[in-house]
Each structure stands twice: as structure tokens, then as C-alpha cells.
N, C-alpha and C. Protein backbone atom coordinates (compact mmCIF):
# COMPACT_ATOMS: atom_id res chain seq x y z
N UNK A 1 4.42 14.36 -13.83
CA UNK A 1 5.21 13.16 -14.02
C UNK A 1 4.40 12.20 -14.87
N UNK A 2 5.17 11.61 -16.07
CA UNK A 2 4.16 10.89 -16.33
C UNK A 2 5.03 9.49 -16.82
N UNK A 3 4.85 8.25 -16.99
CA UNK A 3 4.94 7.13 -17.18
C UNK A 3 5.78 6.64 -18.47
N UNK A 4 7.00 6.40 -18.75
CA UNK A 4 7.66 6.65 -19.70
C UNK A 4 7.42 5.50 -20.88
N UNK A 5 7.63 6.29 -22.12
CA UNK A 5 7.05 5.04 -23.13
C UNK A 5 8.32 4.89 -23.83
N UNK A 6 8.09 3.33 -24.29
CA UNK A 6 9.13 2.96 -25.49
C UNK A 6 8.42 3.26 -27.17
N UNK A 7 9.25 3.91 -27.44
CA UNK A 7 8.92 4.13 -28.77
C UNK A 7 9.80 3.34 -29.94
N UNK A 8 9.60 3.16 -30.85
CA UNK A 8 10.03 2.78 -31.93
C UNK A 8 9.65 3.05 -33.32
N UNK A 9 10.65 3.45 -34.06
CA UNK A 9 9.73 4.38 -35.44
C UNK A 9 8.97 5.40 -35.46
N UNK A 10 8.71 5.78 -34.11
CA UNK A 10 7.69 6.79 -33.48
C UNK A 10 6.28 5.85 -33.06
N UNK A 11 6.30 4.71 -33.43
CA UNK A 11 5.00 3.72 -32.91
C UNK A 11 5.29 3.38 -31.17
N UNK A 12 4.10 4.05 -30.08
CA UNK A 12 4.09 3.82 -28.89
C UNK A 12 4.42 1.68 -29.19
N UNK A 13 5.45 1.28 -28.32
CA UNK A 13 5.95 0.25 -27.97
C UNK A 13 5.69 -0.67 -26.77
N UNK A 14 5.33 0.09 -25.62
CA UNK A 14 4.98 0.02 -24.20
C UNK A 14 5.72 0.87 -22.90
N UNK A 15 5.46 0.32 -22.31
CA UNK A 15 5.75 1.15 -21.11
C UNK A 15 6.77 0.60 -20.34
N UNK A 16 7.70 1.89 -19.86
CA UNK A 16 9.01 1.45 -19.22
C UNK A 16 8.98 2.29 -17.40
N UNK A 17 9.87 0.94 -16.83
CA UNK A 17 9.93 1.90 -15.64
C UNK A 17 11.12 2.73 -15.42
N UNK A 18 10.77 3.71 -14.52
CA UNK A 18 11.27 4.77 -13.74
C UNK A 18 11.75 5.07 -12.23
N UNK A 19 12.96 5.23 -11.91
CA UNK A 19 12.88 5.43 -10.56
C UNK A 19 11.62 6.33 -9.95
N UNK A 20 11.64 7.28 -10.98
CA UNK A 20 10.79 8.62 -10.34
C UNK A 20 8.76 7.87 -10.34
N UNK A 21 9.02 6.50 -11.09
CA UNK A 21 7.58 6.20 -10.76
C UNK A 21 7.82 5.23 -9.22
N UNK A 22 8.54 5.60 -8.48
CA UNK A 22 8.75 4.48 -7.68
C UNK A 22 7.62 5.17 -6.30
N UNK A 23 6.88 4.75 -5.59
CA UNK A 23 5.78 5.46 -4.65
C UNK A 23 6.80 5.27 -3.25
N UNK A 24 8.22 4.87 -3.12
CA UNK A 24 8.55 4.55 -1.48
C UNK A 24 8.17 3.11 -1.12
N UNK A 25 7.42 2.37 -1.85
CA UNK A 25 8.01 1.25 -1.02
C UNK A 25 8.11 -0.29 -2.05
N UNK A 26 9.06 -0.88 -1.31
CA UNK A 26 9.55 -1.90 -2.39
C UNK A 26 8.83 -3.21 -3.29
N UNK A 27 7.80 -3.53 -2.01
CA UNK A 27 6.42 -4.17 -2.82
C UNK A 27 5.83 -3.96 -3.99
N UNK A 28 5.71 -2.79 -3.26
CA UNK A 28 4.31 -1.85 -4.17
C UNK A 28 4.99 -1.47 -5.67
N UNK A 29 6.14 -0.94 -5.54
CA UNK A 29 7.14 -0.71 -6.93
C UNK A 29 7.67 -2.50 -7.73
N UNK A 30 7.55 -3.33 -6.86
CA UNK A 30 8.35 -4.36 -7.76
C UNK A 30 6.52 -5.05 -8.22
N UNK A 31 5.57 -4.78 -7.53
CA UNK A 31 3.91 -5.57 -8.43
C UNK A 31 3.84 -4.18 -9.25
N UNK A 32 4.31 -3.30 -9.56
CA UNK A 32 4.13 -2.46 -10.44
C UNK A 32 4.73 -2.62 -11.95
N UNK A 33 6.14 -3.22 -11.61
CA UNK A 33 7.24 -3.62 -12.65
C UNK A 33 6.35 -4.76 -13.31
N UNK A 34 5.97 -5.79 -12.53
CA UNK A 34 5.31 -6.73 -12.95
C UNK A 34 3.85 -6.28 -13.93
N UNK A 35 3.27 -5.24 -12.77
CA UNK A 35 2.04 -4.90 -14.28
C UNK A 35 2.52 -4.01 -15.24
N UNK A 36 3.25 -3.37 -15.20
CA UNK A 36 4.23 -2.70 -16.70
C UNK A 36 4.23 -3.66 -17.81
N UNK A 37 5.19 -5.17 -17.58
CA UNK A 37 5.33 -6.02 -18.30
C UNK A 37 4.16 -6.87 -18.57
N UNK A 38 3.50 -7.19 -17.99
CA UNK A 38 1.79 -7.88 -18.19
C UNK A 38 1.20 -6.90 -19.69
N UNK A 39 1.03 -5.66 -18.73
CA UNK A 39 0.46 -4.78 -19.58
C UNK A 39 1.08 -4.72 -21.36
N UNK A 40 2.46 -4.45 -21.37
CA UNK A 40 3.22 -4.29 -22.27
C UNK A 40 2.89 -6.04 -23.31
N UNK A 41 3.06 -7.00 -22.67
CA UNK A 41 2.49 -8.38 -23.22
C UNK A 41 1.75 -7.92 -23.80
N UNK A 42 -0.04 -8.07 -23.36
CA UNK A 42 -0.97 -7.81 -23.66
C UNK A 42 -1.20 -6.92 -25.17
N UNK A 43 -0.92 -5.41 -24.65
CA UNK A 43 -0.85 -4.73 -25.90
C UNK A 43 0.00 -5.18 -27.33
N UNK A 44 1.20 -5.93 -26.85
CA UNK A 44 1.60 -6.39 -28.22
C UNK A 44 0.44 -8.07 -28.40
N UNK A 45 0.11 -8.39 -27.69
CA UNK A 45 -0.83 -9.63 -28.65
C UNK A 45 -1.56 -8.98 -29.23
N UNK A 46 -2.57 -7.96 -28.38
CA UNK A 46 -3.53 -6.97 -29.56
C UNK A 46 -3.09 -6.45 -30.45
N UNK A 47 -2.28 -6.14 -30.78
CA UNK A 47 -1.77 -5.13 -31.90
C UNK A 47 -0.85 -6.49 -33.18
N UNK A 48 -0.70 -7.54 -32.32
CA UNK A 48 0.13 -8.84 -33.61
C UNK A 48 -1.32 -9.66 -33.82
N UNK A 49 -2.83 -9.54 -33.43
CA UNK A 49 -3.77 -9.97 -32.96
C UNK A 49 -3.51 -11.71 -32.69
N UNK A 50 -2.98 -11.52 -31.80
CA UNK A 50 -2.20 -13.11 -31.00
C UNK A 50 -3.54 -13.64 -30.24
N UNK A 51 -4.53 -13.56 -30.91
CA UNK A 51 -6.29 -14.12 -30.47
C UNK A 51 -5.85 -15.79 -29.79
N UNK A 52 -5.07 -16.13 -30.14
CA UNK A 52 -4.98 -17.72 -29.42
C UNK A 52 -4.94 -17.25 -27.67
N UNK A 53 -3.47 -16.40 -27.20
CA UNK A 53 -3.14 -16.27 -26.22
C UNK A 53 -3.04 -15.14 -25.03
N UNK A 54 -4.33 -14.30 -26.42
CA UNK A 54 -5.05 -13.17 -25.33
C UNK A 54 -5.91 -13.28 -24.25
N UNK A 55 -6.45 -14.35 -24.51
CA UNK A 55 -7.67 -14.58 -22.73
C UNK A 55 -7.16 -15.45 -21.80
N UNK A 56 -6.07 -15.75 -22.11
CA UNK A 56 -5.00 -16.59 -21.12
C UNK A 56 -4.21 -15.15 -20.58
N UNK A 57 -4.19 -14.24 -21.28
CA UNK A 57 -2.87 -13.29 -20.79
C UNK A 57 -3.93 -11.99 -19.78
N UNK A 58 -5.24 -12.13 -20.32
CA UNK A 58 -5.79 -11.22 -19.86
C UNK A 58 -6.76 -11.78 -18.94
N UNK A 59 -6.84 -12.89 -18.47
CA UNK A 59 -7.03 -14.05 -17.18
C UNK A 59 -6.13 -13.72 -15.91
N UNK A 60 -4.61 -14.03 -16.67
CA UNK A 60 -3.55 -13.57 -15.64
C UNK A 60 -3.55 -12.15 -15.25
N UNK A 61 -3.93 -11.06 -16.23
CA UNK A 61 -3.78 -9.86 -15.39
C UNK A 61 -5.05 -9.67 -14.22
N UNK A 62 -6.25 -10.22 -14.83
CA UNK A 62 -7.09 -9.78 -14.14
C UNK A 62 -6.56 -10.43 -12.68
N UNK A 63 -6.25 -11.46 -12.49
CA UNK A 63 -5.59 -12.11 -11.55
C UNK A 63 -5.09 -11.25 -10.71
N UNK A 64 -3.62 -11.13 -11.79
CA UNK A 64 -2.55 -10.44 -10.96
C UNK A 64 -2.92 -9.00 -10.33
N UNK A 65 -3.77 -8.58 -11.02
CA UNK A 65 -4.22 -7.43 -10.73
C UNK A 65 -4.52 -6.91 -9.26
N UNK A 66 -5.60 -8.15 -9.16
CA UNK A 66 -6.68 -8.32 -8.02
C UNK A 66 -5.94 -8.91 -6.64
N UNK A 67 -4.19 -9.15 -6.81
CA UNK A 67 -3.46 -9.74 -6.06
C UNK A 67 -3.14 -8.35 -5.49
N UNK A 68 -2.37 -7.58 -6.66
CA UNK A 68 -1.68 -6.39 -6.50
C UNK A 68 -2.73 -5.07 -5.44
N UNK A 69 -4.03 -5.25 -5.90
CA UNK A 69 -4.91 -3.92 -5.42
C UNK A 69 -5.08 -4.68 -4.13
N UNK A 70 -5.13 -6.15 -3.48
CA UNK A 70 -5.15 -6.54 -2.29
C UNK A 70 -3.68 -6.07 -1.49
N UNK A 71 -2.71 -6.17 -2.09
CA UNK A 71 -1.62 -5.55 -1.35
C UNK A 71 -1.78 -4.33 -1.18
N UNK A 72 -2.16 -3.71 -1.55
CA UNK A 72 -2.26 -1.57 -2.00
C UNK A 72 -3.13 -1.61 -0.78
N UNK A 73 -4.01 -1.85 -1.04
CA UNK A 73 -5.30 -1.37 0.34
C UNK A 73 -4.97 -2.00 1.35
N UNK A 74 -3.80 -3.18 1.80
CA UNK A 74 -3.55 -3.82 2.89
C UNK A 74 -2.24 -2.74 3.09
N UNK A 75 -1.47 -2.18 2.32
CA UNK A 75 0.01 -1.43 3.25
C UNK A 75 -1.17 -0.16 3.28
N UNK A 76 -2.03 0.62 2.88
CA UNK A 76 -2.49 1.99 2.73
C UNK A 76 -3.01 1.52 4.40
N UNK A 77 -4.19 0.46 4.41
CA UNK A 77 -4.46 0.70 5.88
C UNK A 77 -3.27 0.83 7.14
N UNK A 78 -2.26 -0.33 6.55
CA UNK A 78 -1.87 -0.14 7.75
C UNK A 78 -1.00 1.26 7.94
N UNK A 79 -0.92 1.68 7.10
CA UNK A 79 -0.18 3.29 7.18
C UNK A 79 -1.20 4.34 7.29
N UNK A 80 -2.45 4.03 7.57
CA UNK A 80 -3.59 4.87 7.71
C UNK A 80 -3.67 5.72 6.80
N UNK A 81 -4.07 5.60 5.54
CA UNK A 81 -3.74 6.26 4.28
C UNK A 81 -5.47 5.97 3.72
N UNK A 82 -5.99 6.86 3.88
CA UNK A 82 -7.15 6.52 3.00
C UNK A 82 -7.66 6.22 1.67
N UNK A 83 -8.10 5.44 1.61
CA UNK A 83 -8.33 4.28 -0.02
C UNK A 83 -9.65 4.02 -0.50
N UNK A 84 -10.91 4.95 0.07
CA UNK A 84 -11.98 4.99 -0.61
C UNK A 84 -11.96 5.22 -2.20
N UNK A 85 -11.26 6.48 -2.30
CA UNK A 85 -10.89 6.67 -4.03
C UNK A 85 -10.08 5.94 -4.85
N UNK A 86 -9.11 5.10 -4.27
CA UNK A 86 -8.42 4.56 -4.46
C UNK A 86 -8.61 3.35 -4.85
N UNK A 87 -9.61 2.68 -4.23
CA UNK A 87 -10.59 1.41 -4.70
C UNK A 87 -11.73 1.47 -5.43
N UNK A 88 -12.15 2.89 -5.71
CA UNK A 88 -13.00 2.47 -6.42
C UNK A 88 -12.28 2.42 -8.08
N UNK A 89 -11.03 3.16 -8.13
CA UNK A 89 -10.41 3.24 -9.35
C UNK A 89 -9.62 1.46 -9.40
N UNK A 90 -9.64 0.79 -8.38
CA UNK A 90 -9.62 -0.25 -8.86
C UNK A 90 -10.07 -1.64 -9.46
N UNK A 91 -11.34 -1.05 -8.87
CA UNK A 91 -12.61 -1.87 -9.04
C UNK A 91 -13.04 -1.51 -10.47
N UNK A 92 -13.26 -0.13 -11.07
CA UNK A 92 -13.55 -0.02 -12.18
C UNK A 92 -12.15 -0.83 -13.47
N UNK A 93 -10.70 -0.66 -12.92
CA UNK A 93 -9.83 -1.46 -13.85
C UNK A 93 -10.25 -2.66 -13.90
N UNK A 94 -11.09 -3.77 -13.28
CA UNK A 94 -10.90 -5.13 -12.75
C UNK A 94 -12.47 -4.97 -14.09
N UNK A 95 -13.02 -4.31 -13.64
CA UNK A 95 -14.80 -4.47 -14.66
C UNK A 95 -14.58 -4.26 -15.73
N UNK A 96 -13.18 -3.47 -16.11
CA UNK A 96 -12.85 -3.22 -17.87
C UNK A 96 -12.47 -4.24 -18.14
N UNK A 97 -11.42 -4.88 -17.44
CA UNK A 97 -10.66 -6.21 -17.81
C UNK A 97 -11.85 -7.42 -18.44
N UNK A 98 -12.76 -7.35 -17.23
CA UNK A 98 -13.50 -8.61 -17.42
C UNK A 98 -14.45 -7.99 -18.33
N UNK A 99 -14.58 -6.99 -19.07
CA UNK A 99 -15.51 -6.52 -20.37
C UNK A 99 -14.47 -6.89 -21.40
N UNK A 100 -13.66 -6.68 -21.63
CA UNK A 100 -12.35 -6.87 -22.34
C UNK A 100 -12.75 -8.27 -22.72
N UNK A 101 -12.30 -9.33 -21.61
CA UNK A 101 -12.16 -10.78 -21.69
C UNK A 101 -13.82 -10.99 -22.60
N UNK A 102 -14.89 -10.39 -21.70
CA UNK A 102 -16.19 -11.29 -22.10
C UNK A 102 -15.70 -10.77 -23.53
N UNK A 103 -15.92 -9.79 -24.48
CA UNK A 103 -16.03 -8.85 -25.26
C UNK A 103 -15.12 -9.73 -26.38
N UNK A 104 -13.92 -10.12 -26.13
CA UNK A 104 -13.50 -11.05 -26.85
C UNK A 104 -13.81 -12.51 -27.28
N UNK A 105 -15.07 -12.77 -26.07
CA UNK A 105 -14.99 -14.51 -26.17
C UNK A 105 -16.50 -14.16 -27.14
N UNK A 106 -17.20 -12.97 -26.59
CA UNK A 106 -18.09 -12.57 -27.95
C UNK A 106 -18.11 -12.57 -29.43
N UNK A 107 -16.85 -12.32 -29.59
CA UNK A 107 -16.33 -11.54 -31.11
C UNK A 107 -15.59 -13.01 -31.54
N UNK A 108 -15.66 -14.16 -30.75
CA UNK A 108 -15.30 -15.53 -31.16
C UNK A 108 -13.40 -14.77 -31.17
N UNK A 109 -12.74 -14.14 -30.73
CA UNK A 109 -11.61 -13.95 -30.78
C UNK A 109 -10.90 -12.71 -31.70
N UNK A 110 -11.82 -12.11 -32.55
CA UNK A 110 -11.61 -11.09 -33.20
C UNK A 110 -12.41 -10.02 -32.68
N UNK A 111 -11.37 -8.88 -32.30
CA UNK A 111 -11.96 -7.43 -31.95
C UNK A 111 -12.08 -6.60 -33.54
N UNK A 112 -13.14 -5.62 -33.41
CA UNK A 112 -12.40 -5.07 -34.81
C UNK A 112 -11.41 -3.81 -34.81
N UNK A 113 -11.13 -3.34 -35.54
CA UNK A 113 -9.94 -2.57 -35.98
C UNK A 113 -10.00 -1.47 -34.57
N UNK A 114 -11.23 -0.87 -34.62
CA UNK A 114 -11.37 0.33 -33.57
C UNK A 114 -11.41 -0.07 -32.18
N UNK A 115 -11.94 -1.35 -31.92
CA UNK A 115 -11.97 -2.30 -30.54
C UNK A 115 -10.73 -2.35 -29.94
N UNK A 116 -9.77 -2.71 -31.55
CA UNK A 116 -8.33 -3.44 -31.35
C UNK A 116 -7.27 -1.89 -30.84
N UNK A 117 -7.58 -0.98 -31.34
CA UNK A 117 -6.71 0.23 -31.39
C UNK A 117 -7.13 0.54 -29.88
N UNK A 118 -8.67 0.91 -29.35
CA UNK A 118 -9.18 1.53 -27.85
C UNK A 118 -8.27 0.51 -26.63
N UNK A 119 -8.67 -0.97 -27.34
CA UNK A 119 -7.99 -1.53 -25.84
C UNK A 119 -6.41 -1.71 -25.73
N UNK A 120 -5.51 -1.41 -26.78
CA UNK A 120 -4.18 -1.60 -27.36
C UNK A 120 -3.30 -0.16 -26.19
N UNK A 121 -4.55 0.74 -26.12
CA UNK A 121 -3.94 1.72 -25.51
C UNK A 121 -4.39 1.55 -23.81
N UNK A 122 -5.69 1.64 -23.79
CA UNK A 122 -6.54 1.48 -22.77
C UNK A 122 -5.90 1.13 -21.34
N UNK A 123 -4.72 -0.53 -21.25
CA UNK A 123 -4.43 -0.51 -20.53
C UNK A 123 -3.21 -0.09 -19.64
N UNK A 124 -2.37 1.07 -20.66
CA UNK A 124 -0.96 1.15 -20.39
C UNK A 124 -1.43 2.73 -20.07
N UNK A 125 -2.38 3.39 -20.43
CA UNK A 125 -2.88 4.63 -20.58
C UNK A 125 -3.28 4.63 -18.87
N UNK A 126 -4.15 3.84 -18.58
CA UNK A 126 -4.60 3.47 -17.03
C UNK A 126 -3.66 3.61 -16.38
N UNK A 127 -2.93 2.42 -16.41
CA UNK A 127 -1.68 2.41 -15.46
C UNK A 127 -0.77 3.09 -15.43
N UNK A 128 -0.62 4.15 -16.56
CA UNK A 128 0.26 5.20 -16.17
C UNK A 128 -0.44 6.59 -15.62
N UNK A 129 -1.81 6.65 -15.63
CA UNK A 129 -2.32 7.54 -14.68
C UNK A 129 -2.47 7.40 -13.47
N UNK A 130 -2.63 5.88 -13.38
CA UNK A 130 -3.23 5.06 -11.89
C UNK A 130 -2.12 5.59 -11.22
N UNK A 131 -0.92 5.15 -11.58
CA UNK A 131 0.68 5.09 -10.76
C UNK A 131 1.06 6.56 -10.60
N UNK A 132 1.05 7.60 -11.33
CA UNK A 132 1.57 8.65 -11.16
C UNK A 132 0.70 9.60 -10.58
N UNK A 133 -0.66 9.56 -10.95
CA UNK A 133 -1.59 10.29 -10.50
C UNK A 133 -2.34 9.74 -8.87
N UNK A 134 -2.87 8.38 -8.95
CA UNK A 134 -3.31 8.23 -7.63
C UNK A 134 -2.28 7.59 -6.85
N UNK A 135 -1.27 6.55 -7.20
CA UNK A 135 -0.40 5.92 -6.43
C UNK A 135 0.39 6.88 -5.73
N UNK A 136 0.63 7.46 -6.31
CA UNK A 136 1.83 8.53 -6.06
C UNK A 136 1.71 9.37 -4.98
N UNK A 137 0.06 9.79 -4.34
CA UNK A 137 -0.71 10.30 -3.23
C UNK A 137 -0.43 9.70 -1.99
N UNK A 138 0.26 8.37 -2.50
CA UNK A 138 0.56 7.44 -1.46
C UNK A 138 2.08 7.58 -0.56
N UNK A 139 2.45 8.24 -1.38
CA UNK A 139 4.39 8.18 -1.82
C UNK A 139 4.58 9.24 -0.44
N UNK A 140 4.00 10.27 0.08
CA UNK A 140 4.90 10.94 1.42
C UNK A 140 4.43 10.64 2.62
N UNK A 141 3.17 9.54 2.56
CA UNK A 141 3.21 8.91 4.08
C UNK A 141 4.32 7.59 4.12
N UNK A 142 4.27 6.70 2.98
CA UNK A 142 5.16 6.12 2.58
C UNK A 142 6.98 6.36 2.91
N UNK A 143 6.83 7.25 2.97
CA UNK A 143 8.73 7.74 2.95
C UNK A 143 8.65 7.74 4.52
N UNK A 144 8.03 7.65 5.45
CA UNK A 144 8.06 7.35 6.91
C UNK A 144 8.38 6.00 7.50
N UNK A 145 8.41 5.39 6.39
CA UNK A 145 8.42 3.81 6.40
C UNK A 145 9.75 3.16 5.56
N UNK A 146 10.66 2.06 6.28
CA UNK A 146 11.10 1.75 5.71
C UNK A 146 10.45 1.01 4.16
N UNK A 147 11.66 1.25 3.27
CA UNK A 147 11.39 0.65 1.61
C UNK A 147 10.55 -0.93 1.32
N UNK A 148 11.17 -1.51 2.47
CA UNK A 148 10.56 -2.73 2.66
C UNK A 148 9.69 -2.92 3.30
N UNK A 149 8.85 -2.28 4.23
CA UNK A 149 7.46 -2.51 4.66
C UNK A 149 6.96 -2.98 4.03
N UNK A 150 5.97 -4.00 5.41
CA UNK A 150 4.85 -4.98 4.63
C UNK A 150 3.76 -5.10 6.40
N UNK A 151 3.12 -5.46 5.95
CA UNK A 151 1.87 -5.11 6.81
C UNK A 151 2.28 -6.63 7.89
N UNK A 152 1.98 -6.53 8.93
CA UNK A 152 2.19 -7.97 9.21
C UNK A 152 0.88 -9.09 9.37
């Protein structure tokens, strides 16, 4: 299964959702929708090089991010779902981000061409392995649970 892209002209566009990326529960799938579209932002400022309103956009993901992987490891425990591997793949997304951010405030706001192309992909490439490959591990203890579970 893998993470469906928008194309245009044949140029990757971003990333679209899927029922079939959905893991079982309704949280976890609607902060997913949300990093789809973050993500999808992002890559088009890099690629229009929108340098004014990239470390504002990539502030908020790291954010949102760090909101989202606090929900993940709070429903996994309480469904007794083990998340050693699971955190450390999130901890390493959170250390790219903030290499990303420093890496830009380095370059005074300009990445160069090969910088601009690695991270353009980098983060939609992640998140469609993260979601289908490790989230997804999550998805048949999950289906024991109503859609709307939330930890109390």
C-alpha cells in the first residue's frame, strides 16, 4: 500500500488521502489529513522557494508534529500496542525537521538546488512510509476499538 500522489504534467504535486491509508481510528486519521496538507504546503514553498514563509511553516509542523506523535504513543499505550520502534522513528522526523529549520536560517534563507530538490521530497516520502508502513502495524489492534477512541 502506498500513499497516493497528485500529479500534474507528470511533476509529483503532493500527497493525497485515502480511505485505505486510514489505521481504524478517527483521531489518528483526521492529525494525519492535517500532516498530508502541512506537508503538501511546505513542499510547494520549497519548490516556489517561498524563503519568507518557510520557517514559519516548518515551526508549525515541527509543532504539529510533536502534538500528533504525543497522541500516537498516548492511544498505542492505552491499547497496549508497543511503540519503542515507533518513537524512535519519530524522534528521528522531529531532528530532520529541526536540521531543516537550523539549515535554512544558515543558508540566510536559500537552500541550494540539491538541498532544495532532497528536502522537497524528504517530507512527503517519510510520511508516506511512516503511515503505511509503521502506522498501519497499529490498524488490527485498533479495529477492536471503536473509530472514535481516545484515551481518557
Amino acid at each position: 500500500m502506498a500513499m497516493f500522489l497528485i500529479k500534474y504534467h507528470g511533476c509529483q504535486m503532493g500527497l493525497a488521502w485515502a480511505e485505505e491509508l486510514s489505521v481504524g481510528n478517527g483521531r489518528i486519521d483526521s492529525e494525519h489529513k492535517k500532516l498530508i496538507t502541512m506537508v503538501n504546503g511546505i513542499e510547494y514553498m520549497i519548490r516556489a522557494k517561498d524563503n519568507f514563509a518557510l520557517p514559519q511553516a516548518l515551526e508549525q509542523l515541527e509543532h504539529w508534529a510533536t502534538l500528533h506523535f504525543s497522541e500516537e504513543e498516548s492511544i498505542a499505550r492505552a491499547i497496549n500496542f508497543p511503540f519503542d520502534q515507533h518513537s524512535l522513528a519519530h524522534k528521528y522526523l522531529l531532528k530532520e525537521i529541526r536540521y531543516m529549520k537550523d539549515e535554512l536560517v544558515a543558508k540566510d534563507g536559500l537552500w541550494s538546488d540539491d538541498a532544495s530538490e532532497h528536502y522537497s521530497s524528504f517530507l512527503s516520502d517519510w510520511l508516506s512510509k511512516h503511515v503505511t508502513d509503521v502506522d498501519m502495524k497499529m490498524k488490527p489492534v485498533l479495529q477492536n476499538y471503536p473509530y472514535d477512541f481516545k484515551p481518557d
